[in-house]
N, C-alpha and C. Protein backbone atom coordinates (compact mmCIF):
# COMPACT_ATOMS: atom_id res chain seq x y z
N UNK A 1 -35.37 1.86 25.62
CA UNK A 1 -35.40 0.86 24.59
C UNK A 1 -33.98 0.68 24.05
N UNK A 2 -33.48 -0.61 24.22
CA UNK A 2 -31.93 -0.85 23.40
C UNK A 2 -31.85 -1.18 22.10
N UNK A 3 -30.68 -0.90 21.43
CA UNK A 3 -30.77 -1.21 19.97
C UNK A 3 -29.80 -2.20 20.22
N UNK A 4 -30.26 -3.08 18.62
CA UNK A 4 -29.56 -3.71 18.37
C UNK A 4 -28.28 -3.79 17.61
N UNK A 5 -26.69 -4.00 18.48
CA UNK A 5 -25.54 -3.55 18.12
C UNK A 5 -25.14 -3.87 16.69
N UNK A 6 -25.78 -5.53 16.71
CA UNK A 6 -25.62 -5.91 14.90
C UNK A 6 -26.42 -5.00 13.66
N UNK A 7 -27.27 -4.72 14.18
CA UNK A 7 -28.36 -3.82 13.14
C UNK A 7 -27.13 -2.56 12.62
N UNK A 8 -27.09 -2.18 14.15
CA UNK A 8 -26.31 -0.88 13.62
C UNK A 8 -24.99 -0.82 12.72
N UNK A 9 -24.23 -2.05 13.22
CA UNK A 9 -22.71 -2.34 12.53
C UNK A 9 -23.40 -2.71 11.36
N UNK A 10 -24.55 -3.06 10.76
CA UNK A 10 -24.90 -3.59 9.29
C UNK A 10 -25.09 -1.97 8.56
N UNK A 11 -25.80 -1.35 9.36
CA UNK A 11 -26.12 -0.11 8.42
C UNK A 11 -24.47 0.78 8.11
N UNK A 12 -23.93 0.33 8.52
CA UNK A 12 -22.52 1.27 8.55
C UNK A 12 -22.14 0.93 7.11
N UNK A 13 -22.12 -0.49 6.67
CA UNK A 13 -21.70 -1.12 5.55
C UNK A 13 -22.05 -0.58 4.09
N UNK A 14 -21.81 0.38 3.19
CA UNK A 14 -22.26 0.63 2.01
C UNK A 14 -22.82 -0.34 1.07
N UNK A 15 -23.45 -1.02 0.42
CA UNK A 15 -23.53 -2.02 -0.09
C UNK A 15 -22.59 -2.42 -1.58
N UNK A 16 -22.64 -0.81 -1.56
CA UNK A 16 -21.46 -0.56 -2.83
C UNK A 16 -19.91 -1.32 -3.17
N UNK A 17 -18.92 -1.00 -1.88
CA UNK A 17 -18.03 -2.12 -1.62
C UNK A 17 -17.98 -3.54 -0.93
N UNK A 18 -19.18 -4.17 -1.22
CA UNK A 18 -19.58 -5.42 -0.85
C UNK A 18 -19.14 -6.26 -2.31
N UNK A 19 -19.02 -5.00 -3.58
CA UNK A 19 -19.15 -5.62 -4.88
C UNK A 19 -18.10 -6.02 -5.05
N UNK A 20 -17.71 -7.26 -5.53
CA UNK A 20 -16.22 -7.22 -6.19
C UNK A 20 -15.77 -6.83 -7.30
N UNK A 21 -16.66 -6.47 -8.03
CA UNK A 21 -16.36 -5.87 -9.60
C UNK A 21 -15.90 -4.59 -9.23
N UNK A 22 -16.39 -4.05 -8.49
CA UNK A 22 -16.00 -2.68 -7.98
C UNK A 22 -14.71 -2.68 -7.61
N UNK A 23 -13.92 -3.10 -7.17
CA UNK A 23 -12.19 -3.82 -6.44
C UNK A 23 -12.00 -4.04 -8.15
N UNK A 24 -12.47 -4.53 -9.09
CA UNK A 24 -11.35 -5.11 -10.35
C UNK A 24 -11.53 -3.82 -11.48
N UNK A 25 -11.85 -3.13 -11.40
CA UNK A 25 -12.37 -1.73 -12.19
C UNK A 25 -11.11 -0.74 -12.38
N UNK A 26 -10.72 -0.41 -13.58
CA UNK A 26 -8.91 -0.29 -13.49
C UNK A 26 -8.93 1.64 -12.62
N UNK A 27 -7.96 2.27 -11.90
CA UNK A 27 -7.89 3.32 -11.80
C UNK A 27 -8.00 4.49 -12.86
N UNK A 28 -7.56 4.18 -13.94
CA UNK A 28 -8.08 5.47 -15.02
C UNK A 28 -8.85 4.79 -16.41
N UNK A 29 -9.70 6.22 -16.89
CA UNK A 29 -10.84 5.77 -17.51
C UNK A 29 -10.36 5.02 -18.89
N UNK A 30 -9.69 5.24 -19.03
CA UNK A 30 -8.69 4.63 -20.61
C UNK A 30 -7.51 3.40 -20.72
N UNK A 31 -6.51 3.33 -21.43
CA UNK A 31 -5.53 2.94 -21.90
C UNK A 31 -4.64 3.52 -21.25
N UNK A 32 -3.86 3.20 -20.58
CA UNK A 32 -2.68 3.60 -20.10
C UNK A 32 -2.01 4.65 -21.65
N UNK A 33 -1.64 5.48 -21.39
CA UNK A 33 -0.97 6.58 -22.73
C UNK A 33 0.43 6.66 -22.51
N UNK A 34 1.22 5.78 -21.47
CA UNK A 34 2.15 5.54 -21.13
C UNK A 34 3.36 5.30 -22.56
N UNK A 35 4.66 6.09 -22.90
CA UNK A 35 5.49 5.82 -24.24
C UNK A 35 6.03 4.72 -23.69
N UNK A 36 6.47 4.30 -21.96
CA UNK A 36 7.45 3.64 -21.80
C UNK A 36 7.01 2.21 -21.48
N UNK A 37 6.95 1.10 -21.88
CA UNK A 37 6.38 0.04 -21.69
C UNK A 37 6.51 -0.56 -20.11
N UNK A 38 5.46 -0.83 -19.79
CA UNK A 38 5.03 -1.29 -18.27
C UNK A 38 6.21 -2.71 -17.66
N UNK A 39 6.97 -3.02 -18.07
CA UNK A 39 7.85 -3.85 -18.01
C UNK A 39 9.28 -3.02 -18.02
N UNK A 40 9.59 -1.88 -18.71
CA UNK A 40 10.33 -1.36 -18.26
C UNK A 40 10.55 -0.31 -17.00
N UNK A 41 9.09 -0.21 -16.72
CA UNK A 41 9.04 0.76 -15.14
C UNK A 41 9.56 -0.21 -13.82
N UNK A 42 9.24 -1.63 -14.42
CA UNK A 42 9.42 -2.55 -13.04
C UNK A 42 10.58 -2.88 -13.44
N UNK A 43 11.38 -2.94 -14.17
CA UNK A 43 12.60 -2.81 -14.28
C UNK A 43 13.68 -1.72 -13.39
N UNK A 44 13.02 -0.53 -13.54
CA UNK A 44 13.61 0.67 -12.72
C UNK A 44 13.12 0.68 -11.68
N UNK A 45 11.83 0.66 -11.19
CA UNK A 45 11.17 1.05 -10.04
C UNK A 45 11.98 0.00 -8.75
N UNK A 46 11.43 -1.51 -9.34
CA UNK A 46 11.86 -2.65 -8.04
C UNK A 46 13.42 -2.42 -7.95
N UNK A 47 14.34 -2.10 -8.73
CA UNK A 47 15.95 -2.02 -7.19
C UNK A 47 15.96 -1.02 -6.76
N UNK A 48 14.64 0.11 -7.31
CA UNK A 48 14.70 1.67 -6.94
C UNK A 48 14.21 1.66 -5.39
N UNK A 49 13.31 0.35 -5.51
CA UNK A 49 12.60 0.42 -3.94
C UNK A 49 13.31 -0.72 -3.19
N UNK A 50 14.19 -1.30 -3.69
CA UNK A 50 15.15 -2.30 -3.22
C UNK A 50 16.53 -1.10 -2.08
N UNK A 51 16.94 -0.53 -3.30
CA UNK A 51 17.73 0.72 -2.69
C UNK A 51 17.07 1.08 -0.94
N UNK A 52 16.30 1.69 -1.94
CA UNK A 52 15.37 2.43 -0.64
C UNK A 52 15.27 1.81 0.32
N UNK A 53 14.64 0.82 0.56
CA UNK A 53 14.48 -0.40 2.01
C UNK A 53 15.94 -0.30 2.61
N UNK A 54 17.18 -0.70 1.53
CA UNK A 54 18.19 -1.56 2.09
C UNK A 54 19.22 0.24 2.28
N UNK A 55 18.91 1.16 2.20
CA UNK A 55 18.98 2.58 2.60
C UNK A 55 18.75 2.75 4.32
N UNK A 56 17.24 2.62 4.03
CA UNK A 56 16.81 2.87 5.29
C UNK A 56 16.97 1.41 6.39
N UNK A 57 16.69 0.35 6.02
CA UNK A 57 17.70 -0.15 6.95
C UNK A 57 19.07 -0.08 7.30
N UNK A 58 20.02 0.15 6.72
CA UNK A 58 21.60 0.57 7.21
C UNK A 58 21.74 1.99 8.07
N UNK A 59 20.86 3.14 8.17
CA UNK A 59 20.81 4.56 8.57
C UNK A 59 19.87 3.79 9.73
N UNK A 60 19.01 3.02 10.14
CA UNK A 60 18.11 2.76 11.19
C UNK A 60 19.16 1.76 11.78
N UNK A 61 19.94 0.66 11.23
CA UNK A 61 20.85 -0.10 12.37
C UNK A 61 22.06 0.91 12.86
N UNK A 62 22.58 2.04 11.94
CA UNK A 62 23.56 2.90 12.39
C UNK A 62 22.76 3.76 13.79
N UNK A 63 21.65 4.30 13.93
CA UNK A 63 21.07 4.78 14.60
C UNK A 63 20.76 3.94 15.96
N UNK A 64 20.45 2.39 15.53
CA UNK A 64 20.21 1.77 16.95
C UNK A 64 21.47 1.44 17.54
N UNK A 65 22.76 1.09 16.92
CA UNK A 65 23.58 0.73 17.34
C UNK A 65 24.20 1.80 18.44
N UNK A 66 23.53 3.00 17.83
CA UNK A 66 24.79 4.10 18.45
C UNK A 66 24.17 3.81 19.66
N UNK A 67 22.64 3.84 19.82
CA UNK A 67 21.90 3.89 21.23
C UNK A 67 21.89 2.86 22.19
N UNK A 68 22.20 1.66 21.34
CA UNK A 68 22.07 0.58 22.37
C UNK A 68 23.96 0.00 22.43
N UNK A 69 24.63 0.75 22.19
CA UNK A 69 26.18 0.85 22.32
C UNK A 69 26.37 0.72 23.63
N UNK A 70 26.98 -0.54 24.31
CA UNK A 70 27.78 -0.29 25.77
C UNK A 70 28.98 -0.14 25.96
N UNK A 71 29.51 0.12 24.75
CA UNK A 71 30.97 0.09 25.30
C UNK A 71 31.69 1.49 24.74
């Protein structure tokens, strides 16, 4: 007797994350207790991860260059 492949891929599905309220529900149970205002983290954080990218791209073109070097 064969099963049916759709049946089975349906039962896999929780019905739980089907919800979208569930996706908008904040990560902690409160108020952020944060002293430093949320506008000043993205202040520091974004050239912190700007750095970082434009870091690791210059150490990854130094690295390909050496390898794909013909001369």
């Amino acid at each position: 007797m064969s099963r049916n492949p759709r049946r089975t891929v349906r039962r896999t599905i929780p019905a739980s994350l089907l919800s979208v309220s569930w996706w908008l529900l904040p990560l902690h149970g409160g108020a952020a207790t944060s002293p430093v205002p949320g506008w000043v983290v993205l202040l520091v954080a974004v050239p912190c991860l700007w750095l970082a990218i434009g870091g690791g791209v210059v150490a990854l073109e130094r690295v390909l260059a050496g390898v794909f070097d013909s001369s």
